[in-house]
Protein backbone atom coordinates (compact mmCIF):
# COMPACT_ATOMS: atom_id res chain seq x y z
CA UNK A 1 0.00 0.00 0.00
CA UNK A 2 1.51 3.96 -0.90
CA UNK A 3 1.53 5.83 1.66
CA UNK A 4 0.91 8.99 1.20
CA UNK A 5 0.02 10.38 4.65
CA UNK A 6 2.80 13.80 4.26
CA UNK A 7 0.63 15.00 1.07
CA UNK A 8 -2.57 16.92 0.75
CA UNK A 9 -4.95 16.69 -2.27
CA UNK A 10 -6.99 18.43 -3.75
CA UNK A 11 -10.01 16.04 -5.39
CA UNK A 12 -11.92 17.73 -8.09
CA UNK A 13 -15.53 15.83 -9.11
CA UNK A 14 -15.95 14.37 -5.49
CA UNK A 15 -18.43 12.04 -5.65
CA UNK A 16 -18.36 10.61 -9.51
CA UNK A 17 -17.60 7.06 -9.87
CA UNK A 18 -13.68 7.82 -10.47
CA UNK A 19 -13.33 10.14 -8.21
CA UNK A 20 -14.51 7.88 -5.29
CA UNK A 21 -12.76 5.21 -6.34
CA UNK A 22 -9.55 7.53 -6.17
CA UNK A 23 -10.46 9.04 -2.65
CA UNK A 24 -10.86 5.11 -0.95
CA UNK A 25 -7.28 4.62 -2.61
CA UNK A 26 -6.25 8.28 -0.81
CA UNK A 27 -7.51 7.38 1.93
CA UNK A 28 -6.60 3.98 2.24
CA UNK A 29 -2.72 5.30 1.80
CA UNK A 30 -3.50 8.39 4.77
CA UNK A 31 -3.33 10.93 2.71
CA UNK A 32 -4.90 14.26 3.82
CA UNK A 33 -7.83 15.29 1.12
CA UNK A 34 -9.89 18.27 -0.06
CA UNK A 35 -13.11 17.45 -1.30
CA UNK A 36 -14.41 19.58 -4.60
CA UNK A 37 -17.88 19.51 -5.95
CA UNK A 38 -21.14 20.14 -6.06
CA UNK A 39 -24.26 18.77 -4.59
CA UNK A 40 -25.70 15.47 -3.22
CA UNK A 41 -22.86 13.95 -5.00
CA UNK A 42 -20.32 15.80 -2.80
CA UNK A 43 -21.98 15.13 0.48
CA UNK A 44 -22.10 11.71 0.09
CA UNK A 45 -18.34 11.92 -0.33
CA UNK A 46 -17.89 14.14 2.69
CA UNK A 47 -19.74 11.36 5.16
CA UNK A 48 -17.72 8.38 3.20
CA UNK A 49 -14.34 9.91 3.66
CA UNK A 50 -12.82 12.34 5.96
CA UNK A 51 -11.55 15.53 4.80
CA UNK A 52 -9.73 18.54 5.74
CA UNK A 53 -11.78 20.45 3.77
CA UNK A 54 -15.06 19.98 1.96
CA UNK A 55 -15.62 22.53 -0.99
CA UNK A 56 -19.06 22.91 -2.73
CA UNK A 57 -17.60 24.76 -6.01
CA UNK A 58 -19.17 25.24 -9.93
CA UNK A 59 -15.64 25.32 -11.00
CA UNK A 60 -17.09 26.97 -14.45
CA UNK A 61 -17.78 30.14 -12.50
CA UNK A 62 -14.17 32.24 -12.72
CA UNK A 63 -15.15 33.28 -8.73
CA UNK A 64 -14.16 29.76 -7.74
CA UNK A 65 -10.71 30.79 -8.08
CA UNK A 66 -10.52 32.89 -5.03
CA UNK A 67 -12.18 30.17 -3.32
CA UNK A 68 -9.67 27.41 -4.15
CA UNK A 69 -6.58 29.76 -3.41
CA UNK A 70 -7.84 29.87 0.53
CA UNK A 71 -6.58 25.90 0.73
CA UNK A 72 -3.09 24.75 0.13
CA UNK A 73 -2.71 21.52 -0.90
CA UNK A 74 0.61 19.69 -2.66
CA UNK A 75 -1.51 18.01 -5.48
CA UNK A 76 -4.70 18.22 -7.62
CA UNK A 77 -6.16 15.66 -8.96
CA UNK A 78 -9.17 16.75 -11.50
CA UNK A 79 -11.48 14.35 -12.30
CA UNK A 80 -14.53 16.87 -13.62
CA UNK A 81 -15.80 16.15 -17.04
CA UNK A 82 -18.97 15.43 -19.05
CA UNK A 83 -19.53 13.52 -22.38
CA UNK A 84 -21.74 13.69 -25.37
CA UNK A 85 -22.34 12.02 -28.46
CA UNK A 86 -23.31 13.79 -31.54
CA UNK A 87 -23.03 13.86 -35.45
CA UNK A 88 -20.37 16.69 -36.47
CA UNK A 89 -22.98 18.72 -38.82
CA UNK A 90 -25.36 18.86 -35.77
CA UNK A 91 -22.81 20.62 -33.07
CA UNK A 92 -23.91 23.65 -31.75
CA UNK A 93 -22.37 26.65 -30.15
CA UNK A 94 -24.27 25.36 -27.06
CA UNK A 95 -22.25 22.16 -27.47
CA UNK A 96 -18.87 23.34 -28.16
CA UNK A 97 -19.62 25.76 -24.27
CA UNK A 98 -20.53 22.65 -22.56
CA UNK A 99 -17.45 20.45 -23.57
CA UNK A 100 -14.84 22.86 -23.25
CA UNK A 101 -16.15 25.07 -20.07
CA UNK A 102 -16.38 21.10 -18.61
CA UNK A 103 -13.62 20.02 -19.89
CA UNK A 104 -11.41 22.19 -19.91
CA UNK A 105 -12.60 25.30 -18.19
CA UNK A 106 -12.91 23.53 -15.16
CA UNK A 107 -9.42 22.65 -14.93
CA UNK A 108 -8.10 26.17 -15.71
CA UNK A 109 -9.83 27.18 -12.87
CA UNK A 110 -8.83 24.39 -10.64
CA UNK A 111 -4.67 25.42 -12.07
CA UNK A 112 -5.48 28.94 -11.27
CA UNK A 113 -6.62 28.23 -7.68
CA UNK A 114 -4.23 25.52 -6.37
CA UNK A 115 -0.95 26.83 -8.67
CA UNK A 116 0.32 30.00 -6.64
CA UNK A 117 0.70 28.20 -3.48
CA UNK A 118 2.64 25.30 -5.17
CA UNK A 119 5.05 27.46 -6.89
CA UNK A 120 5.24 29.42 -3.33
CA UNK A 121 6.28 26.05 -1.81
CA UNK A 122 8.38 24.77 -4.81
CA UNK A 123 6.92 21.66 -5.10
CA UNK A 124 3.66 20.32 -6.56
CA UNK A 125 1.67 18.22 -8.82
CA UNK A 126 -1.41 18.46 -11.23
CA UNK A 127 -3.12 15.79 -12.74
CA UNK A 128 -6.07 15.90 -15.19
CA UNK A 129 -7.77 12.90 -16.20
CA UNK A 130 -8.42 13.23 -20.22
CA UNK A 131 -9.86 10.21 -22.33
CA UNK A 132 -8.58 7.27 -24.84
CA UNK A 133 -10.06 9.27 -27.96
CA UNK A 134 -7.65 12.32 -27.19
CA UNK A 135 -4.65 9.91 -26.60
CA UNK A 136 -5.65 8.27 -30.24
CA UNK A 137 -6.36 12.00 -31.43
CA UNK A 138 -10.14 10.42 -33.11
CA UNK A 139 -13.09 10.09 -31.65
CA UNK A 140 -15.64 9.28 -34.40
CA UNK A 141 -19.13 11.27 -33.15
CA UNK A 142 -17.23 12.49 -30.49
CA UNK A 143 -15.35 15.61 -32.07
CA UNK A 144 -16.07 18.08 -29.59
CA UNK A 145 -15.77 15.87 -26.72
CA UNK A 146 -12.20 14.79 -28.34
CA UNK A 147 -11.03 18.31 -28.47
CA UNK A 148 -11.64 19.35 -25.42
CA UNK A 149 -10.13 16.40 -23.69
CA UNK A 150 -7.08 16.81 -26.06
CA UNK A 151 -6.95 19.99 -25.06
CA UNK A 152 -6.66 19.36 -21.43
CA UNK A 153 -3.56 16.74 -22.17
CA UNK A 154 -1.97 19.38 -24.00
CA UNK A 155 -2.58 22.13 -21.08
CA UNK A 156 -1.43 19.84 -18.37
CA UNK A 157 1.97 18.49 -20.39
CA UNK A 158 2.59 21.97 -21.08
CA UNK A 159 2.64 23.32 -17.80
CA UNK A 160 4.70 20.36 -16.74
CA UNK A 161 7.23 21.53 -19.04
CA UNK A 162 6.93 24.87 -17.94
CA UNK A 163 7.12 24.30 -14.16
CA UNK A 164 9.20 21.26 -13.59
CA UNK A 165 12.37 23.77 -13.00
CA UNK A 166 10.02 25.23 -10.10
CA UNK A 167 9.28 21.86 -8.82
CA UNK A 168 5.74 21.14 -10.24
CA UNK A 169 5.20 18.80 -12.36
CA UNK A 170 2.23 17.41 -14.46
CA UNK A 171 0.41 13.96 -15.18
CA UNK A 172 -2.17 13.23 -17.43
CA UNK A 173 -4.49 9.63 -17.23
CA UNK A 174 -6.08 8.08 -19.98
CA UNK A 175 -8.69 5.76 -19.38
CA UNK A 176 -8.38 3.92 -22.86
CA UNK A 177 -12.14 2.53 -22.72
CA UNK A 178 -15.68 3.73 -20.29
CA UNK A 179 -15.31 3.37 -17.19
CA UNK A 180 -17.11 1.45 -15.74
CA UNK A 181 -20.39 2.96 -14.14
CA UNK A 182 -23.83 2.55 -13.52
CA UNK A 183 -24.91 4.70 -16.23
CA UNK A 184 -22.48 3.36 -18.64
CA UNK A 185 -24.24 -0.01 -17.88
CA UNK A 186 -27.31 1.20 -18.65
CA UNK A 187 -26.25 2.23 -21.44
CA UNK A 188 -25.81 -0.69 -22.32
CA UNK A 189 -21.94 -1.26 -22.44
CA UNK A 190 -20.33 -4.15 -22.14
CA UNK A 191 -18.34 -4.67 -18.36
CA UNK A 192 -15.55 -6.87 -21.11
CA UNK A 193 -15.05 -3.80 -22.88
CA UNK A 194 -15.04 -1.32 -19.59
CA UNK A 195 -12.84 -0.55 -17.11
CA UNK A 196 -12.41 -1.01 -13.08
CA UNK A 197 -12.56 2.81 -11.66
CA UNK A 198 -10.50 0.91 -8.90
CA UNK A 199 -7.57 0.26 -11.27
CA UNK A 200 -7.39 3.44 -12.57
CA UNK A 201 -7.38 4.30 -8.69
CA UNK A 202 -4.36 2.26 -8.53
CA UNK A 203 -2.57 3.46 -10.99
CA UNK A 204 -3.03 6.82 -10.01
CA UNK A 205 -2.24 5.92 -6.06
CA UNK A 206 1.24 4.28 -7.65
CA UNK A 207 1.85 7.21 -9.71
CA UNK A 208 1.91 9.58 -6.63
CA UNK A 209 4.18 7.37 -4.93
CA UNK A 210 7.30 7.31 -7.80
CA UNK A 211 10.23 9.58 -6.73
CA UNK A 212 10.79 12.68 -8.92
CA UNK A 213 13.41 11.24 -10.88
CA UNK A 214 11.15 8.76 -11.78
CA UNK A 215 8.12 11.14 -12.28
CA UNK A 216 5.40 9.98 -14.62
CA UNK A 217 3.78 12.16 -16.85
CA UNK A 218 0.92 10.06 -18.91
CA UNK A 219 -0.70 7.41 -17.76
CA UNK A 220 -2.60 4.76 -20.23
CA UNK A 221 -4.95 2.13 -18.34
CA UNK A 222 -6.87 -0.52 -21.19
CA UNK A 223 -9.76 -2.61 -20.31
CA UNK A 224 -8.78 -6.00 -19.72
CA UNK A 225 -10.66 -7.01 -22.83
């Protein structure tokens, strides 16, 4: 088991499917958390796992940025982001807003909040979780939903190399299939071609762990089938 009980993180989407699967791995390892999110979802998390702080944020809205710069944490782990499928001729402007301000926006704010305190302290670490059709650059029906997960791989790998001389460093995770959830299941996805939110909460619980000469910056976890 990592142990991670010196670290603080930040934990973006509390409540989703990843996201919990992520915090029982933080927790598991003693790490000290921040809970991000919004609703029912969020308080759920709150009475599941203990927190140091417990943050009910639209992290669309640019004011969530003051908020999030009130908590210092060493690492952020964003796991906020929505899907959609759609034929290319039928995207809207609507559509293209709720991709990227999901997406992407989200995570821009999340950057903005936690980043001054890391670079104040030297030493950090961001993580965004993007998706399989970004890593394969195609995402047939997916365009929008492609880009704007592409886009957050490219954000996060380029702050990594701009930072890494000031000691923080970026990770992106691809989940190279669904994850598995209920509403995946329903549907009507195959568990064979899914994967376990709990391995992808192991691979990000290893990651963590590596020394910084052995940092890793992308992560690729494949359904078993």
């Amino acid at each position: 088991m990592a142990n991670l009980g010196s670290s603080t993180i930040m934990l973006t989407g509390a409540g989703g499917a990843l996201a919990t699967a992520i915090a029982q791995e933080l927790d598991d390892a003693g790490a000290q958390m921040v809970l991000v999110g919004r609703g029912e979802s969020l308080e759920r998390a709150a009475d599941r796992f203990p927190a140091t702080e417990v943050l009910d944020l639209d992290l669309r809205d640019p004011a969530s940025v003051e908020a999030l710069r009130k908590v210092k944490v060493d690492t952020l782990i964003h796991t906020v982001g929505a899907f959609a499928v759609q034929d290319a001729q039928k995207a809207a402007d609507d559509d293209y807003r709720a991709m990227f301000d999901t997406n992407m926006l989200t995570l821009f704010h999340a950057v903005q909040g936690v980043l001054p305190h890391m670079l104040r302290q030297k030493d950090g670490l961001i993580m965004g979780v993007s998706a399989g059709q970004a890593a394969r650059l195609s995402g047939p029906k997916a365009a929008l939903y492609t880009a704007s997960k592409a886009a957050l791989s490219a954000y996060v790998l380029s702050l990594h190399d701009e930072l890494k001389g000031k000691g923080v460093r970026g990770m992106v995770l691809y989940p190279m299939g669904a994850i598995d959830t209920p509403s995946n299941r329903d549907a009507g996805l195959g568990w064979d071609t899914m994967i376990d939110p709990r391995g992808l909460a192991k691979s990000v619980a290893h990651a963590l762990t590596r020394p910084d000469r052995a940092h890793i910056t992308e992560i690729k976890v494949y359904p078993d089938a």
